[in-house]
Protein backbone atom coordinates (compact mmCIF):
# COMPACT_ATOMS: atom_id res chain seq x y z
CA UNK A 1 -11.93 1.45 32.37
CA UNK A 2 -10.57 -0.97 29.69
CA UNK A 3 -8.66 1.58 28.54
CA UNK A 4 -6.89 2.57 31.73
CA UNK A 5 -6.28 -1.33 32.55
CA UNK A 6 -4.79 -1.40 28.80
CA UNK A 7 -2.01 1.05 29.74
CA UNK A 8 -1.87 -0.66 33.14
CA UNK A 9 -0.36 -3.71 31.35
CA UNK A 10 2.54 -4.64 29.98
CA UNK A 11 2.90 -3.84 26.21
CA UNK A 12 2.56 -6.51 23.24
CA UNK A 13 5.69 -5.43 21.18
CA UNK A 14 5.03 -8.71 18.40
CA UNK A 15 2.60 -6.73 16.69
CA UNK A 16 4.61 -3.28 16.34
CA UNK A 17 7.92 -5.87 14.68
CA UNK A 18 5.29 -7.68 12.43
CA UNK A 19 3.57 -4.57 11.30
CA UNK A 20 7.29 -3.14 10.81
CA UNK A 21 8.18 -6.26 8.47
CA UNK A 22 4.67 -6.00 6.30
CA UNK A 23 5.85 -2.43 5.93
CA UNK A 24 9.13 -3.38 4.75
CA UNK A 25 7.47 -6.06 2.65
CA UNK A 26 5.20 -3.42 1.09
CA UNK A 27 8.19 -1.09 0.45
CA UNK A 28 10.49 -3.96 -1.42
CA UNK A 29 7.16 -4.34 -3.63
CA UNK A 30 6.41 -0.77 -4.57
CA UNK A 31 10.26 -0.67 -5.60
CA UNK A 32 9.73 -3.59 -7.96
CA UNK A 33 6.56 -2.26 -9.46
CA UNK A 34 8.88 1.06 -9.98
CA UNK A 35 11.47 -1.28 -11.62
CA UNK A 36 8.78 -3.00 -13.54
CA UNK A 37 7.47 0.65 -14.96
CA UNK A 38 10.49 1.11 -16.80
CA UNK A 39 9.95 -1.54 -19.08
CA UNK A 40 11.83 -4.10 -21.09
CA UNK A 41 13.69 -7.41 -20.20
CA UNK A 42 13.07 -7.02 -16.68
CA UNK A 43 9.23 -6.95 -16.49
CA UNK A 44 8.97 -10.93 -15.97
CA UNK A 45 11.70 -10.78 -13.00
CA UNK A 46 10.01 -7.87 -11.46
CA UNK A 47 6.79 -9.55 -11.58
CA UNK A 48 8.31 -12.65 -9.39
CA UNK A 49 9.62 -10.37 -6.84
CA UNK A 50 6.31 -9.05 -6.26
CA UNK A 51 4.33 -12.21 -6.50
CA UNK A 52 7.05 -13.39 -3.42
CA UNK A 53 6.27 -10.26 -1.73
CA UNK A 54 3.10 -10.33 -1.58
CA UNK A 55 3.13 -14.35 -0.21
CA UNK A 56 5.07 -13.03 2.23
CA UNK A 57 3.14 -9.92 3.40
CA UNK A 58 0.00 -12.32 3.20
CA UNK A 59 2.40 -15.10 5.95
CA UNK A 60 2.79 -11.63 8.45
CA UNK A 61 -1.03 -10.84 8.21
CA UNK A 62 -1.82 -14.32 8.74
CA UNK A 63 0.54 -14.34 11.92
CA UNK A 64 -0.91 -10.54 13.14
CA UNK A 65 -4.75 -12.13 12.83
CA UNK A 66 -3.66 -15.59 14.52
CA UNK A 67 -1.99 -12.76 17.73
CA UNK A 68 -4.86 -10.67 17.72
CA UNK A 69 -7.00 -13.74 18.58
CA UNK A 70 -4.31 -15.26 21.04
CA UNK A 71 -3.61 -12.33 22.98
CA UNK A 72 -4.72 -10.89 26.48
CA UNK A 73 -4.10 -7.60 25.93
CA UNK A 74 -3.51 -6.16 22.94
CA UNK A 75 -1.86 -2.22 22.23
CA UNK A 76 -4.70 -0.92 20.81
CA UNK A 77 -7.92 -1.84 19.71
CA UNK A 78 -8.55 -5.36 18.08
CA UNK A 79 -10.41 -3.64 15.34
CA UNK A 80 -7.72 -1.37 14.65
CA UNK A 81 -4.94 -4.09 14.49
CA UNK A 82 -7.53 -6.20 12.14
CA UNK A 83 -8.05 -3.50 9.95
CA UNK A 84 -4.77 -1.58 9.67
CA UNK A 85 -2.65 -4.81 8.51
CA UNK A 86 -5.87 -5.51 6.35
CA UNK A 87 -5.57 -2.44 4.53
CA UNK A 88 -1.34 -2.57 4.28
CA UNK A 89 -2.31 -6.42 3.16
CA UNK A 90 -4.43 -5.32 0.61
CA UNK A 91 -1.84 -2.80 -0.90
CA UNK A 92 0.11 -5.09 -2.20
CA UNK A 93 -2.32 -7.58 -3.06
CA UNK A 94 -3.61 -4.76 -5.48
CA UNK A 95 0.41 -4.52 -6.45
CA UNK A 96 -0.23 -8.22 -7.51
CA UNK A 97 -3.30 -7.91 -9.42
CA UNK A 98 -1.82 -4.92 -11.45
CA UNK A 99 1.28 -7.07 -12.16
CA UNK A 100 -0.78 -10.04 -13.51
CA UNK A 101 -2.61 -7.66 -15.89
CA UNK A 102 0.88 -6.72 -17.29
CA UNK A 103 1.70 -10.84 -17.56
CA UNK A 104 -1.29 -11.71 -19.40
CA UNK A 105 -1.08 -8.94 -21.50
CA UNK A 106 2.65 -9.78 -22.56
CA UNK A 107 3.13 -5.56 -22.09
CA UNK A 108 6.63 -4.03 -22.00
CA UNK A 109 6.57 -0.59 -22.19
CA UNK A 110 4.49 1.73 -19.96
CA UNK A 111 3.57 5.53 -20.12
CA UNK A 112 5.18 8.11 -18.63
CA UNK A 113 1.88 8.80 -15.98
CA UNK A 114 2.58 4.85 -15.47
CA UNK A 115 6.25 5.24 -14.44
CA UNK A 116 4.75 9.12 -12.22
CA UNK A 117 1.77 7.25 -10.74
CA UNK A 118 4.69 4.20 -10.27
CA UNK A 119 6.67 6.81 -7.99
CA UNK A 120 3.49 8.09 -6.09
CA UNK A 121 3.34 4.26 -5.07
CA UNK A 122 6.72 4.18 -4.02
CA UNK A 123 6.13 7.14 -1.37
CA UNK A 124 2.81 6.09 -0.12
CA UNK A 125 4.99 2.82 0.87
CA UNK A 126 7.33 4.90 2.18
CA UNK A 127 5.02 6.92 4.29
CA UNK A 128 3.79 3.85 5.12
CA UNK A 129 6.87 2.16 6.79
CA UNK A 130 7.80 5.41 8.30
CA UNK A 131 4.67 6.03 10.21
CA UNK A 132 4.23 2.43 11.26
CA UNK A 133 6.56 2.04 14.02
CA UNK A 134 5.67 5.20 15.34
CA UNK A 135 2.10 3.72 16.36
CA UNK A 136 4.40 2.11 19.21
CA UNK A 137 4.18 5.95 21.49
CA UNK A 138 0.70 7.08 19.66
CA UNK A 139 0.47 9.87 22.01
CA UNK A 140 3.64 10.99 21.79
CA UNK A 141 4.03 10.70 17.95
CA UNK A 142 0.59 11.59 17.34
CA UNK A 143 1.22 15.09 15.27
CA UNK A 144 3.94 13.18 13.29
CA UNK A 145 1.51 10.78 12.66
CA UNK A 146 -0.93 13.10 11.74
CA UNK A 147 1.76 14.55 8.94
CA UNK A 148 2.46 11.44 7.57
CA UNK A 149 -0.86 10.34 6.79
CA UNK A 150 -2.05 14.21 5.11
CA UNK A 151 0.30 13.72 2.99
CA UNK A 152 -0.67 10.06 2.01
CA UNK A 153 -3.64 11.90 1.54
CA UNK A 154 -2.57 14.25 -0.89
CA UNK A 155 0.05 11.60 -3.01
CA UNK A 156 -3.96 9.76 -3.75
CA UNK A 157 -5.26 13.11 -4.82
CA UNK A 158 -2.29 13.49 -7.47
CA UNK A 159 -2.52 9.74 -8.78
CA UNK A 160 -6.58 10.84 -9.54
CA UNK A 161 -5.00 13.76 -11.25
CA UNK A 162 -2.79 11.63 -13.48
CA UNK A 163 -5.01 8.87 -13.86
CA UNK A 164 -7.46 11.28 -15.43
CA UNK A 165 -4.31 12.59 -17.37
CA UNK A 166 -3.21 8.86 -18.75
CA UNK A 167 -6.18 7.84 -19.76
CA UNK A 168 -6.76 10.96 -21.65
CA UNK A 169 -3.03 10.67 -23.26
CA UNK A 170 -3.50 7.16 -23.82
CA UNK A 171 -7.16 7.83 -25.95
CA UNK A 172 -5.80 10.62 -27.80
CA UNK A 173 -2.68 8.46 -28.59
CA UNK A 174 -4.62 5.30 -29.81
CA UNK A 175 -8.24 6.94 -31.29
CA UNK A 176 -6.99 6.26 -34.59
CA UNK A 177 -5.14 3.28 -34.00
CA UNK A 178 -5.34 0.24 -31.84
CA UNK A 179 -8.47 -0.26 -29.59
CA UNK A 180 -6.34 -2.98 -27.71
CA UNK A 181 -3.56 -1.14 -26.87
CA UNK A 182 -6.09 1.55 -24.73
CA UNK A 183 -7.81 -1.18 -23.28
CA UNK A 184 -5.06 -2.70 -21.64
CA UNK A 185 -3.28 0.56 -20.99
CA UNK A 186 -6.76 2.01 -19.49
CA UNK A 187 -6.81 -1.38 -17.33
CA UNK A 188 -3.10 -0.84 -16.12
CA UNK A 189 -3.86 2.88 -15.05
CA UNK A 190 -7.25 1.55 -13.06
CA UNK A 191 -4.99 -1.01 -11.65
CA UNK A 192 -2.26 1.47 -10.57
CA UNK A 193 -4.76 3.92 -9.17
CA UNK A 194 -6.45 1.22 -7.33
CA UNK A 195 -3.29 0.45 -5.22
CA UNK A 196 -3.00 4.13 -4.57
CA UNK A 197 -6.49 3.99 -2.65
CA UNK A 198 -5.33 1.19 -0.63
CA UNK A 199 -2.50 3.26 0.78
CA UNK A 200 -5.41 5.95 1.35
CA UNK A 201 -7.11 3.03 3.54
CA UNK A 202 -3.95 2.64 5.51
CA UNK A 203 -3.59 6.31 6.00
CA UNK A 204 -7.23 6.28 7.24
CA UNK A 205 -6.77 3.40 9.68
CA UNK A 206 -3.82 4.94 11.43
CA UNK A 207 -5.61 8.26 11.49
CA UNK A 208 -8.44 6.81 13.59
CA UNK A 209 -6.20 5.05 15.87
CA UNK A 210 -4.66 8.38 16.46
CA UNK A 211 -8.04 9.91 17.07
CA UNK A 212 -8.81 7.01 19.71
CA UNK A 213 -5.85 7.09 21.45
CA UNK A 214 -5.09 11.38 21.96
């Protein structure tokens, strides 16, 4: 019955535009963690842009939570709106975190399964923004949607394949050498694959609102 009365009324389009500007947010920050992977003078200023990207993602999330609670009737499940601009919130928190890791660790160059894993990022966020605003016609963009998020699905089984494959690089590079140098490097691959899974999250939250709404 809810249900019925929920396509009944008249559609909430604020959420669809701020989930479309987190996406765009998230997007804008996997492209400066790209930057970042390349290394040298520009680590510090790609830092900043993702520390004021991820401020800014945190502003829309606070606005989507503050809706969800204000709002009659709501597109789709309050859950779902909760937890989907959770789980794009939490990707680039995780950018964040793997950022500060590189800042107190002074680190300027980066492995070439940094810089691929780096690019896997960058499509997930893609993905990402190019599924969102097609949540706004579920049923009608439901197999599209369904695309989208199998491959988000596969990108996070090829960042476990070359997170398996840094860390081995980076212990046969450094077994004889500096212990430091694979700690942090170990930390900055658990990092990068960490912000990976979030992007699996979001894939798995649209998936379900899919399921509940074909």
């Amino acid at each position: 019955m809810l249900g019925w009365f929920q396509a009944l009324m008249p559609k909430e389009h604020k959420f669809f535009d701020l989930f479309d500007r987190h996406a765009e947010i998230i997007v804008a920050g996997a492209e400066a963690l790209r930057s970042l992977l390349e290394g040298g003078d520009k680590v510090k200023q790609n830092i900043a842009v993702i520390a004021q990207r991820e401020a800014e993602a945190d502003e829309i999330t606070r606005l989507v939570l503050t809706a969800v609670r204000r709002t009659f009737i709501t597109p789709f499940d309050r859950g779902d709106i909760t937890g989907l601009i959770t789980s794009m919130d939490d990707s680039i928190d995780q950018m964040n975190r793997t950022v500060k890791v590189v800042a107190l660790f002074e680190v300027q160059r980066f492995d070439a399964s940094m810089r691929e894993m780096g690019d896997i990022i960058l499509e997930a966020a893609k993905l990402t923004a190019e599924a969102v605003p097609l949540l706004e016609s579920i049923g009608k963009n439901a197999a599209q949607l369904n695309t989208i998020t199998e491959k988000m699905i596969q990108i996070e089984e090829r960042a476990d394949q070359l997170h398996e494959q840094g860390r081995k690089e980076l212990y046969q590079a450094n077994k004889n050498g500096s212990a430091m140098a694979f700690i942090v490097g170990t930390e900055i691959y658990d990092n990068l694959e960490k912000v990976v899974d979030r992007f699996e999250d979001v894939a798995n939250d649209i998936s379900a609102i899919v399921i509940e709404h074909v």
